[in-house]
N, C-alpha and C. Protein backbone atom coordinates (compact mmCIF):
# COMPACT_ATOMS: atom_id res chain seq x y z
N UNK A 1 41.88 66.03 91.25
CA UNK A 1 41.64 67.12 90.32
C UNK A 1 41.38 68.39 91.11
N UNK A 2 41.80 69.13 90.47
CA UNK A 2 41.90 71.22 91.74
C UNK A 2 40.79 71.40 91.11
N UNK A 3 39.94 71.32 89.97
CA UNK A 3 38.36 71.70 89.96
C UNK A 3 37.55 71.07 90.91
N UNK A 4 37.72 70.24 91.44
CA UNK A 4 36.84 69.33 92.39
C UNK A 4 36.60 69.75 93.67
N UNK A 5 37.80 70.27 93.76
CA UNK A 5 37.74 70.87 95.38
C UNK A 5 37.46 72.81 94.88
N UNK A 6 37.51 73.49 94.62
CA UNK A 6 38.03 74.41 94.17
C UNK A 6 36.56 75.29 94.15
N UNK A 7 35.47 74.66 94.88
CA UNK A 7 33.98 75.73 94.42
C UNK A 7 33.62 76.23 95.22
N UNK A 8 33.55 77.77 95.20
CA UNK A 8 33.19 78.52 96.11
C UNK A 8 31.43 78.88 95.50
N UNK A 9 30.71 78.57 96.18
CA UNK A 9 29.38 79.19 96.05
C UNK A 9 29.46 80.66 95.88
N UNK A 10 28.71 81.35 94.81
CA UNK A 10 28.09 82.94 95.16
C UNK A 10 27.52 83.04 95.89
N UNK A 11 27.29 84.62 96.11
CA UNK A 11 26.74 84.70 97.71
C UNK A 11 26.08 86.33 97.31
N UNK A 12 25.36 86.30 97.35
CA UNK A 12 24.13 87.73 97.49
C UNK A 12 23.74 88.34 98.70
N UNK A 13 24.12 89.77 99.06
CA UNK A 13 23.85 89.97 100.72
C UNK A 13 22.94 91.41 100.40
N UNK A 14 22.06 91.23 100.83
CA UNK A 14 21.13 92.52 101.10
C UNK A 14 21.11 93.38 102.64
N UNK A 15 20.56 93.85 102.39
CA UNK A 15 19.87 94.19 103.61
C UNK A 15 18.63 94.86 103.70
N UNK A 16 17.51 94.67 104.43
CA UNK A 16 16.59 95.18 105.04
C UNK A 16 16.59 95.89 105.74
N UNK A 17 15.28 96.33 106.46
CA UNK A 17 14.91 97.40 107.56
C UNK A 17 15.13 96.24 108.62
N UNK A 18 14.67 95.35 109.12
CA UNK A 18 15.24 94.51 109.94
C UNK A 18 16.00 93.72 110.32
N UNK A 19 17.19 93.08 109.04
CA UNK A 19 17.69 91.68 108.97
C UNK A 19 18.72 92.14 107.58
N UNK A 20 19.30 91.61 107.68
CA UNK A 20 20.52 91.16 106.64
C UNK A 20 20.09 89.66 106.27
N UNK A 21 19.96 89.84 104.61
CA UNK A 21 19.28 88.75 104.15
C UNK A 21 20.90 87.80 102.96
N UNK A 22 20.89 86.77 103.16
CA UNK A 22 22.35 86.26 102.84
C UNK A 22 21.54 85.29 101.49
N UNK A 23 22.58 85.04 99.97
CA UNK A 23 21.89 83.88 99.93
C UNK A 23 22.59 83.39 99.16
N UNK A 24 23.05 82.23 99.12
CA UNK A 24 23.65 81.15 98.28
C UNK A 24 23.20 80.47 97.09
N UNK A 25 24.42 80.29 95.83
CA UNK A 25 24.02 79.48 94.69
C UNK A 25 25.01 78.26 94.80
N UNK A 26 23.75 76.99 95.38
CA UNK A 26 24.52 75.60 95.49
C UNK A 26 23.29 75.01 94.93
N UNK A 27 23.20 74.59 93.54
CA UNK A 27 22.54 73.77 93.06
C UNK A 27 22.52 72.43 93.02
N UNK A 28 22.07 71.36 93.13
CA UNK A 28 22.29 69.54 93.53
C UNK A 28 23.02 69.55 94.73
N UNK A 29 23.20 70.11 95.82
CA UNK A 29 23.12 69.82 96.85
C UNK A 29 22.47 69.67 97.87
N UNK A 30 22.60 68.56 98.53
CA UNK A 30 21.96 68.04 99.97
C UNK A 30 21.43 68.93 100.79
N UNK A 31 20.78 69.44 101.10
CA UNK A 31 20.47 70.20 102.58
C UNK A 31 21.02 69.70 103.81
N UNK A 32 21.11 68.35 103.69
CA UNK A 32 21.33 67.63 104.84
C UNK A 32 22.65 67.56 105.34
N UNK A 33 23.71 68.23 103.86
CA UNK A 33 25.04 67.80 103.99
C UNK A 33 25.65 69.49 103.86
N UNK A 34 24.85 70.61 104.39
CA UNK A 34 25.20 71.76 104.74
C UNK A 34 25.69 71.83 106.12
N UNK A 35 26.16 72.49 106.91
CA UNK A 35 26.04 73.17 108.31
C UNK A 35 26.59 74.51 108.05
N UNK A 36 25.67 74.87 108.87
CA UNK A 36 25.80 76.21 109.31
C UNK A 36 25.96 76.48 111.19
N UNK A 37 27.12 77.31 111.33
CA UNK A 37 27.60 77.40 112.46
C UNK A 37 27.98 78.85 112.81
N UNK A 38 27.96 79.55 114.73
CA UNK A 38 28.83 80.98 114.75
C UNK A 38 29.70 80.12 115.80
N UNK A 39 31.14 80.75 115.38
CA UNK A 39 31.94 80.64 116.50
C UNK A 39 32.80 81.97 116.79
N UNK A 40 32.57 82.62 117.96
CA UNK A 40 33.85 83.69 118.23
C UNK A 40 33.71 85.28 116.78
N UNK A 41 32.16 84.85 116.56
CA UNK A 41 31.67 86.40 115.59
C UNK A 41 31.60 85.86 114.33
N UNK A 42 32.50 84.96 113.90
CA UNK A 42 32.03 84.26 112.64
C UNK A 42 31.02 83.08 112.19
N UNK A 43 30.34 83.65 111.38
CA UNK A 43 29.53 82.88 110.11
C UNK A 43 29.72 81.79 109.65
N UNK A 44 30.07 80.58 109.66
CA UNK A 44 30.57 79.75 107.99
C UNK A 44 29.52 78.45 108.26
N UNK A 45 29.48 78.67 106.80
CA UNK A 45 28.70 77.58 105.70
C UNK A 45 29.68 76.96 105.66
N UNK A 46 29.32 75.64 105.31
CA UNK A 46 29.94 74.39 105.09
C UNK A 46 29.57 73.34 104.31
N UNK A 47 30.14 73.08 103.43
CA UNK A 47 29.05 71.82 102.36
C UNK A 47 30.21 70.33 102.44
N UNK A 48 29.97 69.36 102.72
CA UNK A 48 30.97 68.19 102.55
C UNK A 48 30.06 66.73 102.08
N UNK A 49 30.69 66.86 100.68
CA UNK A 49 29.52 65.35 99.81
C UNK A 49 30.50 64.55 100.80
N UNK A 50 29.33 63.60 101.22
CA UNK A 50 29.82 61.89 101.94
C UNK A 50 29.37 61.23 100.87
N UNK A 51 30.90 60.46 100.47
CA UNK A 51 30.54 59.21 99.26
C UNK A 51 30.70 58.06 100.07
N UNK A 52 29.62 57.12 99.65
CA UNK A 52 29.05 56.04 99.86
C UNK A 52 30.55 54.97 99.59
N UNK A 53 31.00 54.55 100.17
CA UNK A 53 32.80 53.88 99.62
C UNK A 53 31.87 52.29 99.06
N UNK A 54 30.90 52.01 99.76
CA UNK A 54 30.45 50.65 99.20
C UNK A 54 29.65 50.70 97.83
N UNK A 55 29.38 51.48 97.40
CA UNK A 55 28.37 51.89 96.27
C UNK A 55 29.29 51.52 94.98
N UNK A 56 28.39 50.48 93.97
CA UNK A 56 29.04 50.43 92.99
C UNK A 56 28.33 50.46 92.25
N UNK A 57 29.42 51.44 91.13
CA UNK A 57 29.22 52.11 89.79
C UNK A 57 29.14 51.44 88.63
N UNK A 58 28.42 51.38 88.04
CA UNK A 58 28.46 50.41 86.72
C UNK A 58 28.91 51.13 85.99
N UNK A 59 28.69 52.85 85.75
CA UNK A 59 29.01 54.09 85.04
C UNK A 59 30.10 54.05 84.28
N UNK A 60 30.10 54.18 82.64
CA UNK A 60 31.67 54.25 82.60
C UNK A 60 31.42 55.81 81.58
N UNK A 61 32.05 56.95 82.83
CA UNK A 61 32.02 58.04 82.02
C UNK A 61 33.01 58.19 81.30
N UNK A 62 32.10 59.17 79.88
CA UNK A 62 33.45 60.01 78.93
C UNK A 62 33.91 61.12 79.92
N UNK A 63 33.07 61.97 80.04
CA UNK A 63 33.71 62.88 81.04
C UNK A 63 32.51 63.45 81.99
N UNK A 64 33.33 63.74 83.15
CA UNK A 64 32.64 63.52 84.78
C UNK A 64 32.72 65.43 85.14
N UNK A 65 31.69 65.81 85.14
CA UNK A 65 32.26 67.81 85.80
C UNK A 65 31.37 67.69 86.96
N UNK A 66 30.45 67.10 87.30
CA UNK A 66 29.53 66.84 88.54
C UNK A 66 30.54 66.07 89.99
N UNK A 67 31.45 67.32 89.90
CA UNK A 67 32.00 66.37 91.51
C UNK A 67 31.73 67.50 92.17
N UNK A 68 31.52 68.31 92.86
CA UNK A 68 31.42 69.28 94.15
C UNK A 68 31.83 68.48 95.58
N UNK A 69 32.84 68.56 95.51
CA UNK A 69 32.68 67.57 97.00
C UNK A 69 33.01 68.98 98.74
N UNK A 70 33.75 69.68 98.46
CA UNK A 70 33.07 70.72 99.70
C UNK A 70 33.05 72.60 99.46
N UNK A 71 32.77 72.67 100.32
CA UNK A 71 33.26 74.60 100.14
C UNK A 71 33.14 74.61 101.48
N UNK A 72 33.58 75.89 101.54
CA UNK A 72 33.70 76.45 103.48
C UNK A 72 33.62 77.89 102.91
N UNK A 73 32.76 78.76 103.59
CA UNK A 73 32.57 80.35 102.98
C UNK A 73 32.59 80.88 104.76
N UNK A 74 32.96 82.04 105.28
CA UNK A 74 33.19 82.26 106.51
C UNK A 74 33.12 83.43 106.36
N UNK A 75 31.86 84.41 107.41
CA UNK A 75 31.70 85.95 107.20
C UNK A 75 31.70 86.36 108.54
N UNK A 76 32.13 87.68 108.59
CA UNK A 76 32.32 87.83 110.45
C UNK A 76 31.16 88.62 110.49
N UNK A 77 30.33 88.01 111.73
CA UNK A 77 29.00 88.97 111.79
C UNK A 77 29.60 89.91 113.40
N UNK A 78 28.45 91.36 112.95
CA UNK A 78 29.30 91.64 114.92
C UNK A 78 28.13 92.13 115.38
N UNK A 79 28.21 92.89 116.62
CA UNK A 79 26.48 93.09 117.59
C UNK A 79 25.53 92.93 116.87
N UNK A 80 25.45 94.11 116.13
CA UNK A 80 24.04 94.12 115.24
C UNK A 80 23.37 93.22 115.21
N UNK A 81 23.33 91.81 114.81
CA UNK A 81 23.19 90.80 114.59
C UNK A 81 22.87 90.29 115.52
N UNK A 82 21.35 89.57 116.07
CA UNK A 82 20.65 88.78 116.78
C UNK A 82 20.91 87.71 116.61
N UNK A 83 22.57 86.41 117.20
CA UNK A 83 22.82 85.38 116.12
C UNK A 83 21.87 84.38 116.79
N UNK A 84 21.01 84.29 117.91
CA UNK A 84 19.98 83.06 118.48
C UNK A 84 19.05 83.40 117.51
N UNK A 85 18.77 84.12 116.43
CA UNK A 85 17.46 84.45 115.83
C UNK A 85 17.61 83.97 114.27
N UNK A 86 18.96 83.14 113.41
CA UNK A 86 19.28 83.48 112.25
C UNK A 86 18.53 82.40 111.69
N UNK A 87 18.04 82.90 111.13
CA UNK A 87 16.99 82.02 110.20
C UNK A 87 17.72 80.84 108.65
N UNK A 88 17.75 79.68 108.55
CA UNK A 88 17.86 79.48 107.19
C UNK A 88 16.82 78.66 106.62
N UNK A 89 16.84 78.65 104.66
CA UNK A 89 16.03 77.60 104.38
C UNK A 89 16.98 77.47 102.83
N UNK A 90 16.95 76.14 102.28
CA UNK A 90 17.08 75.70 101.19
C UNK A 90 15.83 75.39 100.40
N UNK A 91 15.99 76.16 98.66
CA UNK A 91 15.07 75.69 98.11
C UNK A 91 15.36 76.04 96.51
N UNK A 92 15.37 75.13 95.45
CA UNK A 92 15.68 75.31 94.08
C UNK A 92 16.85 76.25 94.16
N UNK A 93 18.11 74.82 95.27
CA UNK A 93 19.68 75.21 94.82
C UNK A 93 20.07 76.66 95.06
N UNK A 94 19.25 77.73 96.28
CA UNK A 94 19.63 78.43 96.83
C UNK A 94 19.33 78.35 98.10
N UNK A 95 20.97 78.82 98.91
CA UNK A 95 20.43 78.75 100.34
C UNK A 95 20.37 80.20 100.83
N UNK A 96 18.94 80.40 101.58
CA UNK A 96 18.87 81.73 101.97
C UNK A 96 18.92 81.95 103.54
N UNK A 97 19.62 82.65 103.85
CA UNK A 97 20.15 82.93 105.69
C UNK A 97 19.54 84.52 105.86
N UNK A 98 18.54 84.71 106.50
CA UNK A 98 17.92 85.66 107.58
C UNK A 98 18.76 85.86 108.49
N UNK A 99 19.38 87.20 108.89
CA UNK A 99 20.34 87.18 109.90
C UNK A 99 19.52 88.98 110.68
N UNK A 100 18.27 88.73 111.73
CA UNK A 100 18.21 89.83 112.19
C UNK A 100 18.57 90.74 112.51
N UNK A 101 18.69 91.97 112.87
CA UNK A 101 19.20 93.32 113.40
C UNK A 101 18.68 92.58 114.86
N UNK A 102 19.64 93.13 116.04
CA UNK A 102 18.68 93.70 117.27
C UNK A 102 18.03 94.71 117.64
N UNK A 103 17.35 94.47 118.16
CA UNK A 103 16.69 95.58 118.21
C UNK A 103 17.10 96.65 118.90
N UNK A 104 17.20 98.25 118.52
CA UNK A 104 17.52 99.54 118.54
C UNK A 104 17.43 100.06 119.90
N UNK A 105 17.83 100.21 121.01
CA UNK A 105 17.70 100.49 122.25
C UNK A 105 17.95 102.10 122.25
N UNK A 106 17.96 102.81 121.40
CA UNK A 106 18.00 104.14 120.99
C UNK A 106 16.87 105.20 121.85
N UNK A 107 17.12 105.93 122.59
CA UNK A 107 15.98 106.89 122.44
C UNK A 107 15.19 107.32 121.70
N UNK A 108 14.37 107.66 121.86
CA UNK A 108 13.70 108.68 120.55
C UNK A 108 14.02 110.17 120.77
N UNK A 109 14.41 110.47 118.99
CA UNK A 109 14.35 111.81 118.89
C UNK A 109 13.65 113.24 120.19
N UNK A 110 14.35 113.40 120.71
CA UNK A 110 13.74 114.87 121.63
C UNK A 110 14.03 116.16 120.82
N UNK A 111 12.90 116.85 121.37
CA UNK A 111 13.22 118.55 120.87
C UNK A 111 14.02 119.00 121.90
N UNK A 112 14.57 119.88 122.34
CA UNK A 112 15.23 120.91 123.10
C UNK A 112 15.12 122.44 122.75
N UNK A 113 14.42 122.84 123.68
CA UNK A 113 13.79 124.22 123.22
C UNK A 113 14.76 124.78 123.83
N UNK A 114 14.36 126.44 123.21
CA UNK A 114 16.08 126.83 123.24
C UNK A 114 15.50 128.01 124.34
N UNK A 115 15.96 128.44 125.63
CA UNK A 115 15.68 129.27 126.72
C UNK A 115 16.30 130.60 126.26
């Protein structure tokens, strides 16, 4: 079935004074059966249900809409972004990703008086 495979999570992106705050709507899913990975500047989430092949069903549904079995969402992060620092947590079917700023190696503002 193309609904089964076919779910892309929403995704909410803020930002802060320090961090770009990311966050996901995956409700009844695993925490355990997320990863989160950077490779080469990109981001991606990953969700993949592992079904149990020995598990038997006594179930005899009328109709079944509870399959989610993966998504893959992929965002390109670039410098800005502290990626040894990115924070996540799952909790009531949202996943939220902390993704720091580095920090500003900027001078500070000077005057220049005018001769």
């Amino acid at each position: 079935n193309a609904a089964e495979n076919s779910y892309i999570p929403s995704v909410n992106i803020s930002e802060k004074e320090n961090a770009f705050e990311m966050q996901f709507q995956v409700p009844g899913i695993k925490k355990e059966e997320i990863s989160i990975h950077i490779e080469k500047g990109l981001l991606t989430i990953q969700y993949e249900h592992k079904t149990d092949v020995t598990t038997n069903n006594t179930n005899k549904y009328i109709r079944k809409e509870f399959s989610v079995k993966s998504f893959k969402r992929t965002f390109s992060i670039d410098d800005k972004i502290d990626a040894d620092k990115i924070d996540a947590n799952y909790q009531d079917g949202i996943l939220t990703l902390v993704l720091p700023k580095k920090e500003a190696l900027i001078a500070p503002k000077k005057l220049i008086s005018i001769k």
